[in-house]
C-alpha atoms as a PDB file:
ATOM      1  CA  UNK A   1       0.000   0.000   0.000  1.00  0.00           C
ATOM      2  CA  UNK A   2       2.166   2.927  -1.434  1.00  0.00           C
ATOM      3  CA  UNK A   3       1.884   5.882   0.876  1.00  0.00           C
ATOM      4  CA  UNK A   4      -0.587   4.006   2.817  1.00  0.00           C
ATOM      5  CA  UNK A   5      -2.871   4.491   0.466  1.00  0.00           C
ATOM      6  CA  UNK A   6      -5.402   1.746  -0.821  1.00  0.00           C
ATOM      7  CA  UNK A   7      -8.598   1.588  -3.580  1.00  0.00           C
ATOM      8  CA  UNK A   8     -11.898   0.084  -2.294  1.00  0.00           C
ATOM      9  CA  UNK A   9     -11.334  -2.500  -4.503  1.00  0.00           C
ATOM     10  CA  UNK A  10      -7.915  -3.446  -3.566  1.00  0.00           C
ATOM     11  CA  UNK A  11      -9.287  -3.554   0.092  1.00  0.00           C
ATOM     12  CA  UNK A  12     -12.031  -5.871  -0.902  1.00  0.00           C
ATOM     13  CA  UNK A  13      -9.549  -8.357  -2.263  1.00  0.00           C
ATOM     14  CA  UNK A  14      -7.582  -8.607   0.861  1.00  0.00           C
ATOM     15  CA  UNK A  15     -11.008  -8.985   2.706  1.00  0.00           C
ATOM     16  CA  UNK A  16     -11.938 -11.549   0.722  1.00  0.00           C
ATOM     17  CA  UNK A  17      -8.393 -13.385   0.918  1.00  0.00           C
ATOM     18  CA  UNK A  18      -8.537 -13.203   4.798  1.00  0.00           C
ATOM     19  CA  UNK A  19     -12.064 -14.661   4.893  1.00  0.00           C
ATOM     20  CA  UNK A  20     -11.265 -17.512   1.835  1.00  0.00           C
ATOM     21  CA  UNK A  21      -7.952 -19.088   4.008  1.00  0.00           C
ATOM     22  CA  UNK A  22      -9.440 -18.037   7.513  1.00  0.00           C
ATOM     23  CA  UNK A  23      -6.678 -15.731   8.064  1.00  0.00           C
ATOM     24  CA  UNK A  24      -6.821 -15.795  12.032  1.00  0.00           C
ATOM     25  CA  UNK A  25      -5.583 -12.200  12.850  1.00  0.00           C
ATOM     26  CA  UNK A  26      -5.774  -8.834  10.426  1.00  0.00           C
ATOM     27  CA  UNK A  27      -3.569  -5.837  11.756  1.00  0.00           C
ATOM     28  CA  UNK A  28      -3.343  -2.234  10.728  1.00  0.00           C
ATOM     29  CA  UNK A  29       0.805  -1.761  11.598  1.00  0.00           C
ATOM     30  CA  UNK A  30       2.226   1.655  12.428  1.00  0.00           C
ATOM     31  CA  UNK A  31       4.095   1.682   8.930  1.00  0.00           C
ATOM     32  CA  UNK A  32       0.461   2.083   7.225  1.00  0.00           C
ATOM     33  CA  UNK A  33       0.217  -1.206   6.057  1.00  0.00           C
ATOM     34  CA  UNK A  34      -2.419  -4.162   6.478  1.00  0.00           C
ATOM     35  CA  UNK A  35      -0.674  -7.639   8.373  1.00  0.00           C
ATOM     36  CA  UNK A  36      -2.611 -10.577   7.641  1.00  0.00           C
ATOM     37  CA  UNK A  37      -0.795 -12.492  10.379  1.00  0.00           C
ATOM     38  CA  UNK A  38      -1.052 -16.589  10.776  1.00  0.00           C
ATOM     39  CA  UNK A  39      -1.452 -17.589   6.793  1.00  0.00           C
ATOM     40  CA  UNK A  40      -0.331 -21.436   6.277  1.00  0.00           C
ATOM     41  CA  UNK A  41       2.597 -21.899   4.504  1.00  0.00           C
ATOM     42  CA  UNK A  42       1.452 -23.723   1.534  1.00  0.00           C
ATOM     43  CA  UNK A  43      -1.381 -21.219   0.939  1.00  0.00           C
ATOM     44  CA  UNK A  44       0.949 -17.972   0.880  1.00  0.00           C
ATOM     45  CA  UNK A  45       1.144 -18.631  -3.154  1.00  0.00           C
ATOM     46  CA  UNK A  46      -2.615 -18.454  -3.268  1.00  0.00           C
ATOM     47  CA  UNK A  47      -3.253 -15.484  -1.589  1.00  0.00           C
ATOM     48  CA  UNK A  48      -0.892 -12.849  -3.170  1.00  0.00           C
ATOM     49  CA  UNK A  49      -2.499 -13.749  -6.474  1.00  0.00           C
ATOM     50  CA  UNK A  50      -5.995 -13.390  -4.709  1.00  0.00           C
ATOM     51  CA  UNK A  51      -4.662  -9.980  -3.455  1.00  0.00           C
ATOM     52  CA  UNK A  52      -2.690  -8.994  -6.682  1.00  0.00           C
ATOM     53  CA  UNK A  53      -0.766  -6.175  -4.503  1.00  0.00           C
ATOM     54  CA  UNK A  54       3.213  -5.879  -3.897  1.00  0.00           C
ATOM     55  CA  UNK A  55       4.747  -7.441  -1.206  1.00  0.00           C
ATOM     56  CA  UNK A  56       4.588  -4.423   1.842  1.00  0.00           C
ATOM     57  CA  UNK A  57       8.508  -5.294   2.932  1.00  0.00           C
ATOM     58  CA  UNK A  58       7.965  -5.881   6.696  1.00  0.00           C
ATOM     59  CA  UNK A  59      10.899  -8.025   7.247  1.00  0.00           C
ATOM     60  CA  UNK A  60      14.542  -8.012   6.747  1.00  0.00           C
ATOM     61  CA  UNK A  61      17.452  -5.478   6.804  1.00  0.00           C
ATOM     62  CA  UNK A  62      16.616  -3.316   3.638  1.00  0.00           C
ATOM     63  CA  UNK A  63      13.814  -0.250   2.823  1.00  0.00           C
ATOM     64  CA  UNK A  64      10.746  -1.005   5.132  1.00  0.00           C
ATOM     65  CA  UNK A  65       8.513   1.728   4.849  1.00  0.00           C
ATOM     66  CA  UNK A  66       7.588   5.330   4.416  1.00  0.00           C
ATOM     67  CA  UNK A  67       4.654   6.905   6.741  1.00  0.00           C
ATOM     68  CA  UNK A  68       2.839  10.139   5.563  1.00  0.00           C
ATOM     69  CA  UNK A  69       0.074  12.425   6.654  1.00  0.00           C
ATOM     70  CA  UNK A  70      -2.998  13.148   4.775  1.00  0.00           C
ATOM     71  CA  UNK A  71      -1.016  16.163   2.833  1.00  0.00           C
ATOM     72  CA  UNK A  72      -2.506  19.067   1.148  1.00  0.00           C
ATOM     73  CA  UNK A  73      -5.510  18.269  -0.590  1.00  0.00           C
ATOM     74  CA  UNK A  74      -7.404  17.355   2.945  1.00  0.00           C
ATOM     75  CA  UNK A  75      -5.623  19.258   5.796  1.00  0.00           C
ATOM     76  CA  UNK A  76      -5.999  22.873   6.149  1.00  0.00           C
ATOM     77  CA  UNK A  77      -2.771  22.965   7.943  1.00  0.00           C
ATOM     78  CA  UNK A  78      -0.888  21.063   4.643  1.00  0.00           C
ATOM     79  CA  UNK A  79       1.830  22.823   2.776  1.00  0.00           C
ATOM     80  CA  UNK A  80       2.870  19.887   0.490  1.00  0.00           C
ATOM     81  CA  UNK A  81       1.800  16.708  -1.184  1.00  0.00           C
ATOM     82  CA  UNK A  82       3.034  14.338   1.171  1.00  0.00           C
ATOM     83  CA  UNK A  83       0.945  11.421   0.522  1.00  0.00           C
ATOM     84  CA  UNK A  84       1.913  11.658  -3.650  1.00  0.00           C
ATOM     85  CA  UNK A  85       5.639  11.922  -2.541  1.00  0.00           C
ATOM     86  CA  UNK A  86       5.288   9.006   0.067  1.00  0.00           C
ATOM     87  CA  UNK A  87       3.871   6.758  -2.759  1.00  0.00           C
ATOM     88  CA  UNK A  88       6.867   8.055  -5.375  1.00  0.00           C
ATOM     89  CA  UNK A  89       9.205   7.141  -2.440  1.00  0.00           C
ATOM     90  CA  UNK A  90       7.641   3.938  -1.986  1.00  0.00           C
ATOM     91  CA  UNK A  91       7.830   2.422  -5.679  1.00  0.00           C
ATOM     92  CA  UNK A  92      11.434   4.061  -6.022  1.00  0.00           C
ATOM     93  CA  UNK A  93      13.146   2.741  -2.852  1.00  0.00           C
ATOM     94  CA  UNK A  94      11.573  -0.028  -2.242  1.00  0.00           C
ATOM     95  CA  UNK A  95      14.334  -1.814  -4.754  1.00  0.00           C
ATOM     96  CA  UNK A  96      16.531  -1.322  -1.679  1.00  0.00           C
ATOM     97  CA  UNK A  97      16.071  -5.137  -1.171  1.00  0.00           C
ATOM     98  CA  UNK A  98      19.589  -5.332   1.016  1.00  0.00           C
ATOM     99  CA  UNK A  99      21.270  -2.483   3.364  1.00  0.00           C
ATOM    100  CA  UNK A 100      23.242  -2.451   7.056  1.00  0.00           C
ATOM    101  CA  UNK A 101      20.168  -1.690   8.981  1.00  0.00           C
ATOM    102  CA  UNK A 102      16.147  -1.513   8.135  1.00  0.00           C
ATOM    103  CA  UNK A 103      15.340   1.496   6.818  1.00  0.00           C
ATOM    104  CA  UNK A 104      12.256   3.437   7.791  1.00  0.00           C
ATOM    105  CA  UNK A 105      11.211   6.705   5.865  1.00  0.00           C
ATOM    106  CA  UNK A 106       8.432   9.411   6.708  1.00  0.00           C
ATOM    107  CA  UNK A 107       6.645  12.317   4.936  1.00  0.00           C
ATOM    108  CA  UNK A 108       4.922  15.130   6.281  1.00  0.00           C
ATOM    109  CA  UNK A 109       2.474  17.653   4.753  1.00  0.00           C
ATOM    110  CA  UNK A 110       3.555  20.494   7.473  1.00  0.00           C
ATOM    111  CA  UNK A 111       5.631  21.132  10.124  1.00  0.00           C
ATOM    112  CA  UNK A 112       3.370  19.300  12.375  1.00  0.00           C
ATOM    113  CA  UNK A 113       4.942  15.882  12.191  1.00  0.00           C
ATOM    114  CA  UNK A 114       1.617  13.475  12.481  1.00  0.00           C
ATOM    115  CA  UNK A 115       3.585  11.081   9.787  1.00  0.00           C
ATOM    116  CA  UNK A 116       6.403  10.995  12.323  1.00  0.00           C
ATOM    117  CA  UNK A 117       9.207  12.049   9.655  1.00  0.00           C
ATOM    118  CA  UNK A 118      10.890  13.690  12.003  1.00  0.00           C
ATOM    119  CA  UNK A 119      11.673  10.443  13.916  1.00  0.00           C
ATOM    120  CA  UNK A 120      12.748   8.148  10.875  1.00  0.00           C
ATOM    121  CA  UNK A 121      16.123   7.525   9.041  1.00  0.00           C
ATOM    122  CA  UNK A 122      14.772   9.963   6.276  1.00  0.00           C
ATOM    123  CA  UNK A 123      12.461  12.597   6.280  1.00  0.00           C
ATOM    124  CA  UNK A 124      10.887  15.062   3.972  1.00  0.00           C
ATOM    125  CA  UNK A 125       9.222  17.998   5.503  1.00  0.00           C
ATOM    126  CA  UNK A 126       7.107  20.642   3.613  1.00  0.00           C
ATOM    127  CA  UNK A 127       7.625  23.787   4.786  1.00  0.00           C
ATOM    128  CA  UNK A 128       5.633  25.759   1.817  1.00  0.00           C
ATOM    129  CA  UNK A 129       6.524  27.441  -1.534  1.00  0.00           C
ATOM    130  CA  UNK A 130       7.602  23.556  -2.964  1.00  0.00           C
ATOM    131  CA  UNK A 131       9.939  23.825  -0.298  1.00  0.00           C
ATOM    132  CA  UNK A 132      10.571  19.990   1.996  1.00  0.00           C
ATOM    133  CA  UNK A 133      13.255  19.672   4.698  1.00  0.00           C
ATOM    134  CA  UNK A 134      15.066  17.109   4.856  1.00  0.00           C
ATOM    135  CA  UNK A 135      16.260  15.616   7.797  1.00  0.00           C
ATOM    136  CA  UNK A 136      18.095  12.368   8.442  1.00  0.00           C
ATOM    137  CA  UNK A 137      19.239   9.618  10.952  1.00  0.00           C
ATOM    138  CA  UNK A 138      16.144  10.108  13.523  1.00  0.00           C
ATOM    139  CA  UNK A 139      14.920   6.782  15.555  1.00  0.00           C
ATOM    140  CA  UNK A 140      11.375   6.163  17.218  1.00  0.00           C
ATOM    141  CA  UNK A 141      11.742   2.460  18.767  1.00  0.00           C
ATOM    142  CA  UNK A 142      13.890   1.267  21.451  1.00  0.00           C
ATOM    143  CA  UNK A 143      16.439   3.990  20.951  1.00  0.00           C
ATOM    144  CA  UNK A 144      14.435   7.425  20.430  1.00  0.00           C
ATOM    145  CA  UNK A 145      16.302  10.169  18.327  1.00  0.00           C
ATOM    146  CA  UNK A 146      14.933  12.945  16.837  1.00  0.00           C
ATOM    147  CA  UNK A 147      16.492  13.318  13.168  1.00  0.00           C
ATOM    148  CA  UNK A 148      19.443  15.928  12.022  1.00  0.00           C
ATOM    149  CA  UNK A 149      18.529  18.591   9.473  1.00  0.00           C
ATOM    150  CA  UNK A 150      20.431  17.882   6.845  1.00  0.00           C
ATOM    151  CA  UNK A 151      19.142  20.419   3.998  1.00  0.00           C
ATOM    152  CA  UNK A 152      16.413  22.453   2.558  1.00  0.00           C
ATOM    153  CA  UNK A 153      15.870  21.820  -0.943  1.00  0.00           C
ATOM    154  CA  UNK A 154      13.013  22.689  -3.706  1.00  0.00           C
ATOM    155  CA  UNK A 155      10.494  20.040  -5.511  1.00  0.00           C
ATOM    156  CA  UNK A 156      10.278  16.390  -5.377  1.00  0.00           C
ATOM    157  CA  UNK A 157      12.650  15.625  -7.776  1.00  0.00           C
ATOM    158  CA  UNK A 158      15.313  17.269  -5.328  1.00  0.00           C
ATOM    159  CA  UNK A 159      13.896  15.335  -2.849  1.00  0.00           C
ATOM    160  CA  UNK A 160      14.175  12.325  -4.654  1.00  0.00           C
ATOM    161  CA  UNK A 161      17.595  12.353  -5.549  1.00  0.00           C
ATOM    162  CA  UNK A 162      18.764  13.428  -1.904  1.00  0.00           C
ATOM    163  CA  UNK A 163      16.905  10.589  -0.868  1.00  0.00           C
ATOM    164  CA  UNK A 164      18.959   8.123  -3.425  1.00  0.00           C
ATOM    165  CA  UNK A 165      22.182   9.585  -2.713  1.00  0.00           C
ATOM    166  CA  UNK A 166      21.947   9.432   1.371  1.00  0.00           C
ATOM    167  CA  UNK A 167      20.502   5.836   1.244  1.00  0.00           C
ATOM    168  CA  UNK A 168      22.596   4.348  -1.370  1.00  0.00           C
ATOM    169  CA  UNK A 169      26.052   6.040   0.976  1.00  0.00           C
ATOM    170  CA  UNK A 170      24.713   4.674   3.919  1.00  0.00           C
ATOM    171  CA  UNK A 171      24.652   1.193   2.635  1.00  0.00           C
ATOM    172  CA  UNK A 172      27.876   1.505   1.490  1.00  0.00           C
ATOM    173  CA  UNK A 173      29.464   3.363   3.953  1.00  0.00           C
ATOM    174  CA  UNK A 174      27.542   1.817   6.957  1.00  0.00           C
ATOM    175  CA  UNK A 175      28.825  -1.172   9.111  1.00  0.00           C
ATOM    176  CA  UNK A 176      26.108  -4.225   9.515  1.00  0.00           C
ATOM    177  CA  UNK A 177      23.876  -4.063  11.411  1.00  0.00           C
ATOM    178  CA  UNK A 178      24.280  -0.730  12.492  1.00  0.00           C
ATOM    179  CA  UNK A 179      21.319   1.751  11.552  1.00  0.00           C
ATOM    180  CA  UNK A 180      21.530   4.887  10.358  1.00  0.00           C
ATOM    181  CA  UNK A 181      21.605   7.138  13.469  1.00  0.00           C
ATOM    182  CA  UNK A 182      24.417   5.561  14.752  1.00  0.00           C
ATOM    183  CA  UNK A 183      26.433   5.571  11.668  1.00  0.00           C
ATOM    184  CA  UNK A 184      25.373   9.323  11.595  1.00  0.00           C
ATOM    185  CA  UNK A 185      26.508   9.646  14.500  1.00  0.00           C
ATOM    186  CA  UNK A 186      30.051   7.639  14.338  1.00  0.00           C
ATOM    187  CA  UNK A 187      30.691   9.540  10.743  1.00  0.00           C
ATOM    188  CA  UNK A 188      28.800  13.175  11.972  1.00  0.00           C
ATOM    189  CA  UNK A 189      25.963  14.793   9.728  1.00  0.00           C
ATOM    190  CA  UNK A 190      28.528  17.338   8.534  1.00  0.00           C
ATOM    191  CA  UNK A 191      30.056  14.503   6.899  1.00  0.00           C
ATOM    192  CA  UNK A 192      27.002  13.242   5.208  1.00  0.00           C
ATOM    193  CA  UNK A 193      26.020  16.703   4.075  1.00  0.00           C
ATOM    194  CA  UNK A 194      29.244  17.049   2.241  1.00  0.00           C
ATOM    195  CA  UNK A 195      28.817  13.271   0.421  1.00  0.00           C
ATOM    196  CA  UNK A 196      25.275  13.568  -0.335  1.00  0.00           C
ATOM    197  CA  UNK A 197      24.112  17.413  -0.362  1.00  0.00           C
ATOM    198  CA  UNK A 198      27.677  18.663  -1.900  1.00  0.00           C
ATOM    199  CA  UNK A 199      29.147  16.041  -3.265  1.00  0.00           C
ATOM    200  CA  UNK A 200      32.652  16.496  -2.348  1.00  0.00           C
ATOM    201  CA  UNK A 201      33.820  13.360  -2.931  1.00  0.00           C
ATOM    202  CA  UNK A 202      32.719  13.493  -6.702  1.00  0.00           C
ATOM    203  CA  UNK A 203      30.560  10.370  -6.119  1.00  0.00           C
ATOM    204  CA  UNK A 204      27.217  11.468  -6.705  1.00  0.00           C
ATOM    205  CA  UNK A 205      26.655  10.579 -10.362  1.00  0.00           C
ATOM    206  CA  UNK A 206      28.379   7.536  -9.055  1.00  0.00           C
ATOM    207  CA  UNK A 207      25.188   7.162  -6.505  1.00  0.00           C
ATOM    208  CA  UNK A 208      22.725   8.102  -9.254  1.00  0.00           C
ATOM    209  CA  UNK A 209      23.745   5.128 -11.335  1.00  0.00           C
ATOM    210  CA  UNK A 210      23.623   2.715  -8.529  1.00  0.00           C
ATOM    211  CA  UNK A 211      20.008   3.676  -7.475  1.00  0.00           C
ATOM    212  CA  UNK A 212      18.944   3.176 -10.892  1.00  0.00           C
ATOM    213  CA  UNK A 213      20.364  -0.535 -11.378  1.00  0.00           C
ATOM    214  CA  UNK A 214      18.849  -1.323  -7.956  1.00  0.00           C
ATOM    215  CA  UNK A 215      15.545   0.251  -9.357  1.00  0.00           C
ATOM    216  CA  UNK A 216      16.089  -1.672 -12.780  1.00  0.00           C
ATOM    217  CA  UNK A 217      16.712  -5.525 -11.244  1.00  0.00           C
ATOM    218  CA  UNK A 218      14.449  -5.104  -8.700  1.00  0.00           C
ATOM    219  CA  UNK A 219      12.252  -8.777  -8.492  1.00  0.00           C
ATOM    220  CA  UNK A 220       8.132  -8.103  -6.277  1.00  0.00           C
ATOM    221  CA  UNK A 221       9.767 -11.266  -3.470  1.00  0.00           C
ATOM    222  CA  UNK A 222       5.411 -12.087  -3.676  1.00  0.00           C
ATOM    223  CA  UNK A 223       6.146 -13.074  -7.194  1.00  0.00           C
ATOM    224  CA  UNK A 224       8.215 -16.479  -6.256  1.00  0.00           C
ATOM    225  CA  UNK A 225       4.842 -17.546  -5.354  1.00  0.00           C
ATOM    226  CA  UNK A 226       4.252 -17.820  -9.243  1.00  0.00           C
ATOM    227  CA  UNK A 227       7.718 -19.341  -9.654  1.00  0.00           C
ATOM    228  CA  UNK A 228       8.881 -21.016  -6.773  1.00  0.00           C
ATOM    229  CA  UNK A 229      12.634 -21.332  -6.213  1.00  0.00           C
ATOM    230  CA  UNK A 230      12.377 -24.875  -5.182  1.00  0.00           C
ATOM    231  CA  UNK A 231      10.227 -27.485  -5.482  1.00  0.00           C
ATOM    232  CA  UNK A 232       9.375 -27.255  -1.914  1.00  0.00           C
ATOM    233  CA  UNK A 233       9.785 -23.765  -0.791  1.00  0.00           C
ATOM    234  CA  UNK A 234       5.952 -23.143   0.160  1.00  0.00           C
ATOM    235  CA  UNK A 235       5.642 -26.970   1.479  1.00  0.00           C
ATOM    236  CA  UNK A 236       4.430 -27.356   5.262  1.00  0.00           C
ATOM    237  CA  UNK A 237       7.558 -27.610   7.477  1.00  0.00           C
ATOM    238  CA  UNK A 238       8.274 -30.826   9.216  1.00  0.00           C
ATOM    239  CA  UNK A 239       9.006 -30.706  12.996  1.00  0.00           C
ATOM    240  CA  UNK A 240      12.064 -31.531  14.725  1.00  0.00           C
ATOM    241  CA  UNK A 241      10.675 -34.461  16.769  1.00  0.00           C
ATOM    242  CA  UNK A 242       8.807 -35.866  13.577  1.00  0.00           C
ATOM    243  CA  UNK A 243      11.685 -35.756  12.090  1.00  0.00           C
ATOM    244  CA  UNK A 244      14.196 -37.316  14.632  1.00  0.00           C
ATOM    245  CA  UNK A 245      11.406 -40.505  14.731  1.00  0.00           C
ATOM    246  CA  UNK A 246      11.298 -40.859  11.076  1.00  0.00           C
ATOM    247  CA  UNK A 247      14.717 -41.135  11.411  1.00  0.00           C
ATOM    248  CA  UNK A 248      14.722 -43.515  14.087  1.00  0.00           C
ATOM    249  CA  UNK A 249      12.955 -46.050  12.278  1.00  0.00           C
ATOM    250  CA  UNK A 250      14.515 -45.698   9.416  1.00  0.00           C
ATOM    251  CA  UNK A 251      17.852 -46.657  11.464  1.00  0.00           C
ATOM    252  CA  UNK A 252      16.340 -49.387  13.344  1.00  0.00           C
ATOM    253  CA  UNK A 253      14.712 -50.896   9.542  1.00  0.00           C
ATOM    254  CA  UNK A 254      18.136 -50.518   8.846  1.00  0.00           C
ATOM    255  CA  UNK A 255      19.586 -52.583  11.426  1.00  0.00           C
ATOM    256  CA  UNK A 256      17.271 -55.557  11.435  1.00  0.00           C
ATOM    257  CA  UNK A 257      17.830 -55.933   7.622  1.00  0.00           C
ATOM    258  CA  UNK A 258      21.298 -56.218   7.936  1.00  0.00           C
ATOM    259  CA  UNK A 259      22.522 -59.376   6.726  1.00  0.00           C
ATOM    260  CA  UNK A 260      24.958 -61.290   9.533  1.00  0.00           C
ATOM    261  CA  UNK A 261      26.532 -64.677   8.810  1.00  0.00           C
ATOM    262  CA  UNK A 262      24.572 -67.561  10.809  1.00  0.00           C
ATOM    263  CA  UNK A 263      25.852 -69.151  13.790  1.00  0.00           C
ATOM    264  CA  UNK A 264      29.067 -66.646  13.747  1.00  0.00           C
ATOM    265  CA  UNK A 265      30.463 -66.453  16.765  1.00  0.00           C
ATOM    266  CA  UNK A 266      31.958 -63.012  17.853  1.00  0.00           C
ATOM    267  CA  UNK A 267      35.471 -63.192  19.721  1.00  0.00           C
ATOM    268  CA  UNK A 268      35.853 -60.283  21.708  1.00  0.00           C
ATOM    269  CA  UNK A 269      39.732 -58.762  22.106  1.00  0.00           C
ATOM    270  CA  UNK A 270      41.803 -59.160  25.421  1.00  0.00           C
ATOM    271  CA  UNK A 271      40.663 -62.309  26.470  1.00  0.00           C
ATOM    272  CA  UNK A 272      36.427 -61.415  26.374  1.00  0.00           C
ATOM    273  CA  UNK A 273      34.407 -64.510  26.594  1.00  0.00           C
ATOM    274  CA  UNK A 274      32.264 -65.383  23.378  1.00  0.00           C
ATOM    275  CA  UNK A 275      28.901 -64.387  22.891  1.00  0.00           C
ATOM    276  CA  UNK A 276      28.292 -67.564  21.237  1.00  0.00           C
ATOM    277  CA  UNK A 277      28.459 -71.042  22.881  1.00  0.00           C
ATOM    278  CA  UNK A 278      29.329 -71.878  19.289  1.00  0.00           C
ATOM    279  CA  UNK A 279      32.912 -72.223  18.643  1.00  0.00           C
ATOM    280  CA  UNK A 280      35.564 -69.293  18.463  1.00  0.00           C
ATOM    281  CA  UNK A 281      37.306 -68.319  14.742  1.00  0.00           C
ATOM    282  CA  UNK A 282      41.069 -68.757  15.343  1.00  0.00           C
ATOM    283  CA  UNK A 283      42.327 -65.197  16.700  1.00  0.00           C
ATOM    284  CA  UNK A 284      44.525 -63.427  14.149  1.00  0.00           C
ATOM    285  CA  UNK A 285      47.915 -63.118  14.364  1.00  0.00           C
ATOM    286  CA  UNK A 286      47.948 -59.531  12.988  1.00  0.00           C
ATOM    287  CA  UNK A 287      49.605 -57.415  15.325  1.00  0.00           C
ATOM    288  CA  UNK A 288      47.062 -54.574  16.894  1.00  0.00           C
ATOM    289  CA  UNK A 289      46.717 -51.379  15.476  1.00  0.00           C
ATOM    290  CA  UNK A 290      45.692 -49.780  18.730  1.00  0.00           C
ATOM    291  CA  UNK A 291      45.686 -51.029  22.358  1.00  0.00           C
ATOM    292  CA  UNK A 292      42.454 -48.841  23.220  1.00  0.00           C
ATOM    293  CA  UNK A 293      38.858 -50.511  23.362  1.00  0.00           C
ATOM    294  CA  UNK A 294      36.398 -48.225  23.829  1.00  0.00           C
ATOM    295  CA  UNK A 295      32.375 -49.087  23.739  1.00  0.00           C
ATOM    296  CA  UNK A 296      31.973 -51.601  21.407  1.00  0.00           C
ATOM    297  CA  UNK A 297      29.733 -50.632  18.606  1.00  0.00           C
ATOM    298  CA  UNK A 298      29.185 -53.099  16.225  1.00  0.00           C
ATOM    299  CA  UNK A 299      31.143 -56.261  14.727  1.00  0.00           C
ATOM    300  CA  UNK A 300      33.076 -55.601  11.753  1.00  0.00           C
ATOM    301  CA  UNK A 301      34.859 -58.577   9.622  1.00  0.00           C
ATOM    302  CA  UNK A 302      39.288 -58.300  10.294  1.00  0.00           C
ATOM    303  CA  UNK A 303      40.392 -57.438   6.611  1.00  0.00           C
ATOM    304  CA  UNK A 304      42.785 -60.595   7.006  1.00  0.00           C
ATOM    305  CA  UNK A 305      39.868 -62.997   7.483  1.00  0.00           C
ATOM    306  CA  UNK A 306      40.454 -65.380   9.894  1.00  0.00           C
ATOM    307  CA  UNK A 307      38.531 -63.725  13.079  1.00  0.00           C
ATOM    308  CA  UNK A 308      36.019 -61.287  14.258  1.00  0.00           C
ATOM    309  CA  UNK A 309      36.998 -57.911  15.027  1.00  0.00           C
ATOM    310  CA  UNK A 310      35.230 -55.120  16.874  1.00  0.00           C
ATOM    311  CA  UNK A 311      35.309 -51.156  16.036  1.00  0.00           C
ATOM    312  CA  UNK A 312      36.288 -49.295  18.943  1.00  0.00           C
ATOM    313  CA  UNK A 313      34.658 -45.580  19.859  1.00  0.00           C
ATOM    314  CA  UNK A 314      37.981 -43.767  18.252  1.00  0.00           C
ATOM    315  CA  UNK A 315      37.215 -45.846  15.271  1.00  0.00           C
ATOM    316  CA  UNK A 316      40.173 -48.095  15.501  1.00  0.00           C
ATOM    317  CA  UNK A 317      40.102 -51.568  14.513  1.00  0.00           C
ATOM    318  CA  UNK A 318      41.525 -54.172  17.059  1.00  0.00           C
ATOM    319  CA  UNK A 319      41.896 -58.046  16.795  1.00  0.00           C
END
């Protein structure tokens, strides 16, 4: 749902989806998105073609989200189009399948903050005139931060390309794992503003082009449904425990089928009485390769023939 934004169709669809596979829990998140929480495995395929929407990107370390405010066209207190620049953010960035850190981003129609931009890792805040501030590296979960100003620029194009540039150095630049107010504040927003706002280095154009290949091999991760990558990746996990008996009796099948010689008697080293009251193979003569005997784990024939041997625990054979 780009910008948060959704048609009444496209809400009927997920309705129906959540009623057709008894989806057991619907959530509205704080990212402006619909959760349909609890779906089976194996009917995950099913129910993005139902919905026939994007995937909304609520997992991994890469571009989560953007949040806006109703914007101009139905707040008297809005100064720009926040909602048609959080959906223009949204089908741009959302290529950003891989960074250090989750990445959350935020418009806002006024100086009011109700989207929250002000508390994200990127920020655009209209001020009036076609004017947005942006402001960068701010945090609103278990580490609150509010965001540095990091420059004042005109139209959503400039936006736009800010927006590139300071995303696409941070995921270079930034170690994993590490978001992007604490790189900001290891490397210092006066850094950043020379990268990204004045290009100092020279890399911008450099930043440009990698935004765009992103943009241009980006892959909708709801579309594997359609093509799976493996024959099972939507199949129904198997538990641990069902899986440890399975193999269990697959062992113990195993073991009774194993073919033994008949009335064999099995000489045990250092003098061990016979299991057998049947009478003992001549001992070898081969000299032993080890004088440890550990637990004795099963019989194994002496590659010279003429006796019984056993296979100690450090794998060792002794006659």
């Amino acid at each position: 749902m780009a910008g948060g934004i959704c048609t009444p169709a496209e809400l009927m669809r997920i309705a129906q989806a959540a009623v057709k596979y008894n989806v057991p829990l619907v959530k509205m998140t704080g990212g402006q998105r619909i959760d349909l929480v609890g779906v089976k495995k194996e009917d995950l395929p099913g129910i993005w073609r139902d919905i026939g929407m994007p995937a909304g990107h609520a997992w991994g370390k890469s571009y989560r989200t953007r949040k806006s405010c109703i914007g101009i066209d139905y707040c008297r207190f809005g100064l720009g189009d926040s909602m048609g620049l959080a959906q223009r953010i949204e089908r741009t960035f959302r290529a950003f399948s891989d960074s250090p850190g989750k990445m959350k981003l935020g418009t806002a129609g006024c100086p009011r903050n109700c989207s929250e931009a002000l508390i994200k890792d990127f920020g655009a805040v209209a001020i009036g005139d076609d004017k947005w501030k942006i402001v960068v590296g701010g945090a609103g979960g278990s580490h609150v931060r509010k965001a540095d100003l990091l420059c004042t620029v005109d139209g959503e194009d400039a936006v736009m390309q800010i927006a590139g540039r300071f995303m696409q150095f941070y995921r270079e630049d930034a170690k994993f794992k590490e978001r992007s107010y604490t790189w900001l504040e290891r490397i210092r927003v006066a850094r950043v503003r020379a990268v990204v706002v004045e290009d100092s280095e020279g890399w911008g154009e450099r930043f440009d082009a990698e935004v765009t290949a992103a943009i241009a091999a980006y892959r909708d991760p709801w579309k594997d449904g359609e093509t799976p990558k493996t024959e099972n990746q939507f199949a129904s996990l198997i538990t641990v425990e069902h899986e440890w008996r399975l193999r269990r009796s697959r062992t113990r099948s195993a073991r009774s089928s194993r073919s033994r010689p008949a009335k064999a008697a099995i000489s045990m080293c250092a003098g061990r009485r016979s299991r057998s009251s049947a009478p003992a193979r001549t001992r070898c003569s081969r000299p032993r390769r080890s004088a440890h005997i550990g637990r004795v784990r099963s019989p194994t024939a002496c590659s010279a023939g003429q006796c019984w041997s056993v296979r100690c625990t450090i794998g060792a054979l002794t006659c």
